[in-house]
N, C-alpha and C. Protein backbone atom coordinates (compact mmCIF):
# COMPACT_ATOMS: atom_id res chain seq x y z
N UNK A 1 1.81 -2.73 -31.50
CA UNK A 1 1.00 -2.94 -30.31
C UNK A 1 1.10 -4.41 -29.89
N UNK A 2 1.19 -4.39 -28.29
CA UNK A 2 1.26 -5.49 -28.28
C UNK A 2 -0.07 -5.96 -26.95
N UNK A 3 -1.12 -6.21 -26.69
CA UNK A 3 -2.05 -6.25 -25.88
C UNK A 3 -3.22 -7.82 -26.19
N UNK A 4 -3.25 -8.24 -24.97
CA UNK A 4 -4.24 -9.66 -24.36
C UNK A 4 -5.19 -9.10 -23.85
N UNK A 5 -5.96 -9.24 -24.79
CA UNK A 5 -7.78 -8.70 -24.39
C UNK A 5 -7.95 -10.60 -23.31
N UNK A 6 -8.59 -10.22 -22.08
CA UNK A 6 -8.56 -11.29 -21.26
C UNK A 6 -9.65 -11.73 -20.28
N UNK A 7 -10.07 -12.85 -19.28
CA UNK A 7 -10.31 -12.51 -18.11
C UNK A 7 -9.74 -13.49 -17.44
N UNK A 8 -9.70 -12.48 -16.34
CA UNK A 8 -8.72 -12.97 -14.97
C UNK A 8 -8.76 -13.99 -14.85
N UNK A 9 -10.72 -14.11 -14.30
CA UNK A 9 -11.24 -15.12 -13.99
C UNK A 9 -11.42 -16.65 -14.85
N UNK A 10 -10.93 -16.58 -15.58
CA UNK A 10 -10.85 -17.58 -16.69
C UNK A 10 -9.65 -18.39 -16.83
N UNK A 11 -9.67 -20.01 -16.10
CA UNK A 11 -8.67 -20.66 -16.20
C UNK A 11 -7.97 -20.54 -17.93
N UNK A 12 -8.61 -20.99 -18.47
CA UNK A 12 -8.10 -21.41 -19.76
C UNK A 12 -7.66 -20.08 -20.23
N UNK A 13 -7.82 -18.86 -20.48
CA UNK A 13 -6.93 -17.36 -20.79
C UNK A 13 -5.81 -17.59 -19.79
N UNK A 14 -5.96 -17.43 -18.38
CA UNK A 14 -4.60 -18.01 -17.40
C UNK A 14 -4.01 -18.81 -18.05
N UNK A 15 -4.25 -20.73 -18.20
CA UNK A 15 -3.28 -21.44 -19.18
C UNK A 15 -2.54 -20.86 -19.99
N UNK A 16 -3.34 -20.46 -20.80
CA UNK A 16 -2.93 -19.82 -22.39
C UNK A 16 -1.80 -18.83 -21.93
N UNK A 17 -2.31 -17.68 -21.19
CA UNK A 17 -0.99 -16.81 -20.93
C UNK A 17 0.18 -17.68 -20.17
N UNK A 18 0.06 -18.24 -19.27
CA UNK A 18 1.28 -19.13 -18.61
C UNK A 18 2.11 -19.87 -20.17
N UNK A 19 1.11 -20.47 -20.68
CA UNK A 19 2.06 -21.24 -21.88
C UNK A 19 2.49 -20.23 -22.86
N UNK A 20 2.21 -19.23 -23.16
CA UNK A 20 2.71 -18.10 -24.05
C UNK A 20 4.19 -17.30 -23.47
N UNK A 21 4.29 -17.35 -21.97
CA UNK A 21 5.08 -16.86 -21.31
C UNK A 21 5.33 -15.54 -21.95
N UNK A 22 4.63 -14.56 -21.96
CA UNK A 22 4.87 -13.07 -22.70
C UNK A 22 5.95 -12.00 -21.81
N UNK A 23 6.34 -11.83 -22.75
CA UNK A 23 7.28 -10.65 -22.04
C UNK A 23 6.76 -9.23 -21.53
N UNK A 24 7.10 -8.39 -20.72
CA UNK A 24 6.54 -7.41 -20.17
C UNK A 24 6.35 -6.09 -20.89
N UNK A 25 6.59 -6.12 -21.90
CA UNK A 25 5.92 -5.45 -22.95
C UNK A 25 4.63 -5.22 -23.45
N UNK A 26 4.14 -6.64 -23.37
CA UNK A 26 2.75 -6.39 -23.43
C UNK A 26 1.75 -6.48 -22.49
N UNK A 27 0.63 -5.29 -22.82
CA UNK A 27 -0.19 -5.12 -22.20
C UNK A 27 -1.63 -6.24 -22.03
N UNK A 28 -1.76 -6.20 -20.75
CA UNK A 28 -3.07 -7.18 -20.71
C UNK A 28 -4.00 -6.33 -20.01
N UNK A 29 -5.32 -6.62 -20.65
CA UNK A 29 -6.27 -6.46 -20.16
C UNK A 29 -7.92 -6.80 -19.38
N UNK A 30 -8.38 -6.75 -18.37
CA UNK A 30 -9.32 -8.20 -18.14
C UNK A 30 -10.80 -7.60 -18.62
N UNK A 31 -10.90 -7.57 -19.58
CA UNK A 31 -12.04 -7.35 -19.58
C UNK A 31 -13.64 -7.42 -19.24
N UNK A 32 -13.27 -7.75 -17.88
CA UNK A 32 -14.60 -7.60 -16.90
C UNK A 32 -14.32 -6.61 -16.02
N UNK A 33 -13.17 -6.54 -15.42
CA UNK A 33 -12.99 -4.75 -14.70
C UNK A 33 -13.06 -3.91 -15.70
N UNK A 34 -11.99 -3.77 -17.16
CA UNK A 34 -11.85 -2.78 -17.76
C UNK A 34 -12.61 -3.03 -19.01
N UNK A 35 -13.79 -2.69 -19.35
CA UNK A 35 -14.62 -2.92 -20.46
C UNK A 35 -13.71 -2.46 -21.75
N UNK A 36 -14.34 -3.20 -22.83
CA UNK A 36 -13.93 -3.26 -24.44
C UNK A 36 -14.46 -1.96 -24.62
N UNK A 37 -13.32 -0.66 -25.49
CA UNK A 37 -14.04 0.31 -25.88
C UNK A 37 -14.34 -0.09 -27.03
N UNK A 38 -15.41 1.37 -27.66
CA UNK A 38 -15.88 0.88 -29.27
C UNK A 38 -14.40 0.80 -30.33
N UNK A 39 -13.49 1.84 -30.02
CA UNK A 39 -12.53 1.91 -30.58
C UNK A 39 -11.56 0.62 -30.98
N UNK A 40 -11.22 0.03 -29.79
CA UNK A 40 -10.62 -1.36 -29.35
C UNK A 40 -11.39 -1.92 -30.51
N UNK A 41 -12.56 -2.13 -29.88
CA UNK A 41 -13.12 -3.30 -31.00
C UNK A 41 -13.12 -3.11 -32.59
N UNK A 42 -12.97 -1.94 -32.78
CA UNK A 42 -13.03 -1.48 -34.05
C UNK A 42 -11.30 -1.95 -34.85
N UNK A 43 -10.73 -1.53 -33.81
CA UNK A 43 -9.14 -1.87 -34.15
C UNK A 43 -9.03 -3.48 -34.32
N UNK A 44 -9.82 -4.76 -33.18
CA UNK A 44 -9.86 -5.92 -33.58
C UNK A 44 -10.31 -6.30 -35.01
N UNK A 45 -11.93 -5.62 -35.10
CA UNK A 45 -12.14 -5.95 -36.44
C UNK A 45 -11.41 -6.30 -37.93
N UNK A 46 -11.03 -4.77 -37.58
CA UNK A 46 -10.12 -4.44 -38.89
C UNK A 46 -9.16 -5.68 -38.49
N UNK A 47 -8.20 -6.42 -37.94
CA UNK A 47 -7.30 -7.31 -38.02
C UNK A 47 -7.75 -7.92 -38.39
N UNK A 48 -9.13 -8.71 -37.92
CA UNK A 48 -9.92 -9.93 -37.62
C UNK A 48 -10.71 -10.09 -38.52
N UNK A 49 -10.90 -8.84 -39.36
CA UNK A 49 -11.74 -9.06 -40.45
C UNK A 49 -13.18 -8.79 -40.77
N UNK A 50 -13.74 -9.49 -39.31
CA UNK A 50 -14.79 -9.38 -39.14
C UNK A 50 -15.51 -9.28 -37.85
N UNK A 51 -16.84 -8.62 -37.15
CA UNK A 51 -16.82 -8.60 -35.71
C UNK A 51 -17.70 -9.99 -35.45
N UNK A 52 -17.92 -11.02 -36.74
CA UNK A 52 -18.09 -12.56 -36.20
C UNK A 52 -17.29 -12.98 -35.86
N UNK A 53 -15.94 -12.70 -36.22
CA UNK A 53 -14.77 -13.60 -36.12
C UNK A 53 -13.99 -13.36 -34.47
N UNK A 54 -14.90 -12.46 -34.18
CA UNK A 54 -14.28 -12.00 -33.04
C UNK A 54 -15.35 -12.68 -31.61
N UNK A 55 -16.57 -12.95 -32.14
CA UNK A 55 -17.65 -13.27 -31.03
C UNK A 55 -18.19 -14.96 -31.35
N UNK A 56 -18.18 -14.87 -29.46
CA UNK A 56 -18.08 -16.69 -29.18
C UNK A 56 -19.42 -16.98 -29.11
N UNK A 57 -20.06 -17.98 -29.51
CA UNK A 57 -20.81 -18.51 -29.81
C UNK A 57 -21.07 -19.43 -28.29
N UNK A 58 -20.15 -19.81 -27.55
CA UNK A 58 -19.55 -20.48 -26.45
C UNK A 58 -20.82 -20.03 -24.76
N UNK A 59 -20.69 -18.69 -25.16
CA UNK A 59 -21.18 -17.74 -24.13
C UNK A 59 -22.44 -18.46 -23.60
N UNK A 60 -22.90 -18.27 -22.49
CA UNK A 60 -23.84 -18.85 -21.66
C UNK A 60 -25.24 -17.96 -22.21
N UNK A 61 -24.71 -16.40 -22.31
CA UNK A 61 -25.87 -15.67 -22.50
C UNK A 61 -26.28 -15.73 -24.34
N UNK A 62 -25.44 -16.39 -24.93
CA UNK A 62 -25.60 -16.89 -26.69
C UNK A 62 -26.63 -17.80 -26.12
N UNK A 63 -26.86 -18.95 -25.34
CA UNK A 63 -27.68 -20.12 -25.58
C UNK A 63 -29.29 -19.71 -24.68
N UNK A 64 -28.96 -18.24 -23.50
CA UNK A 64 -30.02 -17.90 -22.84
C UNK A 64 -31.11 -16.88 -23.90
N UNK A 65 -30.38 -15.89 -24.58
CA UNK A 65 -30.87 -14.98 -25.44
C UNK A 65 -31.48 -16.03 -27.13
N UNK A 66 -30.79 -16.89 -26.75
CA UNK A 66 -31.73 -18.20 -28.13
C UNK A 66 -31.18 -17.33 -29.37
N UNK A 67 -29.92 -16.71 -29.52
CA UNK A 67 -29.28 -16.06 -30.42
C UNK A 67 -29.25 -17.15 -31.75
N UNK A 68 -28.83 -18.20 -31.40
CA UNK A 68 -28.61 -19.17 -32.44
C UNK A 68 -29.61 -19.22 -33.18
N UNK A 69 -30.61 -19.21 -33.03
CA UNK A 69 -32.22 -19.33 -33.75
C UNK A 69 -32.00 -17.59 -34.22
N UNK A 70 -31.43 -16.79 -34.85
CA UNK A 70 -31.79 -15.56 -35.39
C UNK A 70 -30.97 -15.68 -36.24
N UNK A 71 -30.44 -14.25 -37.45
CA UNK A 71 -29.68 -14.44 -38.21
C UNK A 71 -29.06 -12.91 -37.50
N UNK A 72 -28.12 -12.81 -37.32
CA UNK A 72 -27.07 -11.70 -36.70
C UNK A 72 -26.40 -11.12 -37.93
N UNK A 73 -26.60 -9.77 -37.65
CA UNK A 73 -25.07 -9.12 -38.73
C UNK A 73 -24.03 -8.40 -38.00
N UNK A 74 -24.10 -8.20 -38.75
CA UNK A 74 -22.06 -7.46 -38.14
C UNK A 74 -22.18 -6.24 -37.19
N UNK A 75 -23.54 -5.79 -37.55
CA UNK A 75 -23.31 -4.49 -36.45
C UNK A 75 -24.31 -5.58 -34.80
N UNK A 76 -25.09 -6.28 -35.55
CA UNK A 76 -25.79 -7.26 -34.42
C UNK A 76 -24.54 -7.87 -33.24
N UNK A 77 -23.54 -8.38 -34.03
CA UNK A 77 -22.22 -8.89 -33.32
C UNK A 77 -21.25 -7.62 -32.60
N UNK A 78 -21.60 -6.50 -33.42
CA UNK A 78 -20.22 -5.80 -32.61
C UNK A 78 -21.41 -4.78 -31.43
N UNK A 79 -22.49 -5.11 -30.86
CA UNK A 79 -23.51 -4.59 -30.15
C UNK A 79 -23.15 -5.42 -29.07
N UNK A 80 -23.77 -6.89 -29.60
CA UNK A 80 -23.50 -7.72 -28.87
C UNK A 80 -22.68 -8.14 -27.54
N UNK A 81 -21.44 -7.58 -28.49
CA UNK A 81 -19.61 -8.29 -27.85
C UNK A 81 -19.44 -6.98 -27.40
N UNK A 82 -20.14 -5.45 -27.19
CA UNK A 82 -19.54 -4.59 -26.63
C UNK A 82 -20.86 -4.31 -25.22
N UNK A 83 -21.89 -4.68 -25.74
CA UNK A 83 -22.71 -4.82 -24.47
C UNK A 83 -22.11 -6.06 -23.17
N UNK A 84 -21.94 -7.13 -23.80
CA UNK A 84 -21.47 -7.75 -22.50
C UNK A 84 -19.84 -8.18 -22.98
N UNK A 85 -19.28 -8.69 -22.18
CA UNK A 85 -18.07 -9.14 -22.41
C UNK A 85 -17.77 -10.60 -22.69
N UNK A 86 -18.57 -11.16 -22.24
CA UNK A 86 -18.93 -12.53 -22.33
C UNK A 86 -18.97 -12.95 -23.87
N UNK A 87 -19.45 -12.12 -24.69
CA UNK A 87 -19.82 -12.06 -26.49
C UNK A 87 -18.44 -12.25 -26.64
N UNK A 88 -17.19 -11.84 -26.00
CA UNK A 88 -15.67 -11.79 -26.99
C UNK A 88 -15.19 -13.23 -26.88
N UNK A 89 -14.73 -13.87 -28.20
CA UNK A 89 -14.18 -15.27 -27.82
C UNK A 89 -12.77 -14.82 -27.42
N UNK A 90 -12.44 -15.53 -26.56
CA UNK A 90 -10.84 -15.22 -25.42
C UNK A 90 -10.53 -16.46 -25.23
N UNK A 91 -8.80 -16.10 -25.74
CA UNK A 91 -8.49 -14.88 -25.44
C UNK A 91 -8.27 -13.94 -26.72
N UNK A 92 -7.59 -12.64 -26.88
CA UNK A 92 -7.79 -12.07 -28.46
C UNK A 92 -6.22 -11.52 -27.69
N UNK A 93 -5.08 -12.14 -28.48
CA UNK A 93 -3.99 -12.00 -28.97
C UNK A 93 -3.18 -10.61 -29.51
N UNK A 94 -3.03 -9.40 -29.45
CA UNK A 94 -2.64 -8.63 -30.66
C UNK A 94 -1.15 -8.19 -30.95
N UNK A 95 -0.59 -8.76 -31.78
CA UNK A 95 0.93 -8.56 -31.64
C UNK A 95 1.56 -7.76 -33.13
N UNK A 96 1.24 -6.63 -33.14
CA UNK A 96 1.62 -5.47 -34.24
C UNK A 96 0.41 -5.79 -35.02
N UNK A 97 1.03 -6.29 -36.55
CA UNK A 97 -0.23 -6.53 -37.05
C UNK A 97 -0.95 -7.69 -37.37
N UNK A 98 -0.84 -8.34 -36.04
CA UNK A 98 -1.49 -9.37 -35.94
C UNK A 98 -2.44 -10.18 -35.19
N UNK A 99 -3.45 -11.22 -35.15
CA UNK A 99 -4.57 -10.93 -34.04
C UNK A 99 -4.56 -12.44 -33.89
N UNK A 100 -5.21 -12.80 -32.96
CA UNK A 100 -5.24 -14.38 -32.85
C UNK A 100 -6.20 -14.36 -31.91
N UNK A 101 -7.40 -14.83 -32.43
CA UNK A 101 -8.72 -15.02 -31.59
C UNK A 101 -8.89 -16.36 -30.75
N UNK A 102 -9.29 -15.99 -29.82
CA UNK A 102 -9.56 -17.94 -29.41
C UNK A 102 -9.08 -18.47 -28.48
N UNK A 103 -9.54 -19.48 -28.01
CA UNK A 103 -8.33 -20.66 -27.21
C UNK A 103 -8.26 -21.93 -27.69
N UNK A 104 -8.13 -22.12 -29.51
CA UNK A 104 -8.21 -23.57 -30.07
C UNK A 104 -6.95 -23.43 -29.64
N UNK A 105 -6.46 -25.02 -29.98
CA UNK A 105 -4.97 -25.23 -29.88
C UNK A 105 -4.17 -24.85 -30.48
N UNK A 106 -5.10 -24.49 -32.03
CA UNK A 106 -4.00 -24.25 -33.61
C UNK A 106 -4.18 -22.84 -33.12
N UNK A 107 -4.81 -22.26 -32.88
CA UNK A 107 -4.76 -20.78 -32.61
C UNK A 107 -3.87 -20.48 -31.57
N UNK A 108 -3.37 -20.74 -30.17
CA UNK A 108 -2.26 -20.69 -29.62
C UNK A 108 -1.26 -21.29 -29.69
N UNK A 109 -1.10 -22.24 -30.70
CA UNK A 109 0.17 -22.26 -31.14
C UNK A 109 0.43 -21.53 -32.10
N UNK A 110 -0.14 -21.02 -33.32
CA UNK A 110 0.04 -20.06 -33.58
C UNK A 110 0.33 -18.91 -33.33
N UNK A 111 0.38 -18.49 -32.16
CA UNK A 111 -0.02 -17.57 -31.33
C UNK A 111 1.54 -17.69 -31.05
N UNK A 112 1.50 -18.54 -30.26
CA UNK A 112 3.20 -19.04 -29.48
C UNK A 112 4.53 -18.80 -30.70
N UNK A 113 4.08 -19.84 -31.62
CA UNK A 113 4.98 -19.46 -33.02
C UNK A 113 5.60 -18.32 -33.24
N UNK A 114 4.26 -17.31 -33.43
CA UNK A 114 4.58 -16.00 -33.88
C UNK A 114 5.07 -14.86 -33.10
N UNK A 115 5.01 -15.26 -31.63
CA UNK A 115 5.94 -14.35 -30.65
C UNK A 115 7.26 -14.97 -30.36
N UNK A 116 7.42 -16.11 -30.48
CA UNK A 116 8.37 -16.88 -30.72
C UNK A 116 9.67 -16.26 -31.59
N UNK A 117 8.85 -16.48 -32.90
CA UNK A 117 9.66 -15.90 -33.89
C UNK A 117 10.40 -14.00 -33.98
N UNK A 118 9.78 -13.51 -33.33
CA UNK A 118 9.68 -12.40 -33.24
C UNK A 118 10.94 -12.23 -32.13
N UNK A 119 11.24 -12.78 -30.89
CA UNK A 119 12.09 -12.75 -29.87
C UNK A 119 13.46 -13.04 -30.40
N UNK A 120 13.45 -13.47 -31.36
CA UNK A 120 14.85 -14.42 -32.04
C UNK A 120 16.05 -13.44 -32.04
């Protein structure tokens, strides 16, 4: 599989895909038209490990809902990140069996690396 959980509207996912330059193979998706199913997210997990590892802390509605002041678990996070979309840190990467959460730098270059390597 190869699919960019995304949004449109989001310069920095735009950057990120422009600098990744992906080939037409993979699928993107924006997840504000086309919502995260439970399934999807279930399939991130399992890569990702965990459904913290998957939800941004970043989000406008994390600092309105005063989330930080609670203690969250895993089903609290995967509620969360499937009620709004805003909960997913983006962009989320998936290239066979591999996932790359984020827009740090080490995470898209990583990211870049490993499709990189793969084209050779």
């Amino acid at each position: 599989m190869k699919k960019v959980y995304y949004l449109k509207t989001c310069s920095t996912c735009v950057r990120i895909l422009k600098a990744l330059n992906l080939s037409p193979e993979f699928v993107l998706q924006d997840i504000k038209t086309e919502e995260i199913t439970v399934k999807q997210l279930e399939e991130m997990k399992a890569l990702a490990g965990s459904y913290e590892a998957l939800f941004s802390r970043r989000s406008k509605l994390y600092k309105e809902m005063d989330l930080k002041n609670q203690t969250l678990t895993e089903r609290d996070y995967k509620q969360y990140i499937l009620e709004h979309y805003t909960f997913l840190s983006r962009p989320v990467i998936i290239v066979n069996d591999k996932i790359f959460v984020g827009n740090s730098a080490k995470t898209v270059e990583a990211a870049k690396l490993y499709i990189k390597s793969l084209n050779v």
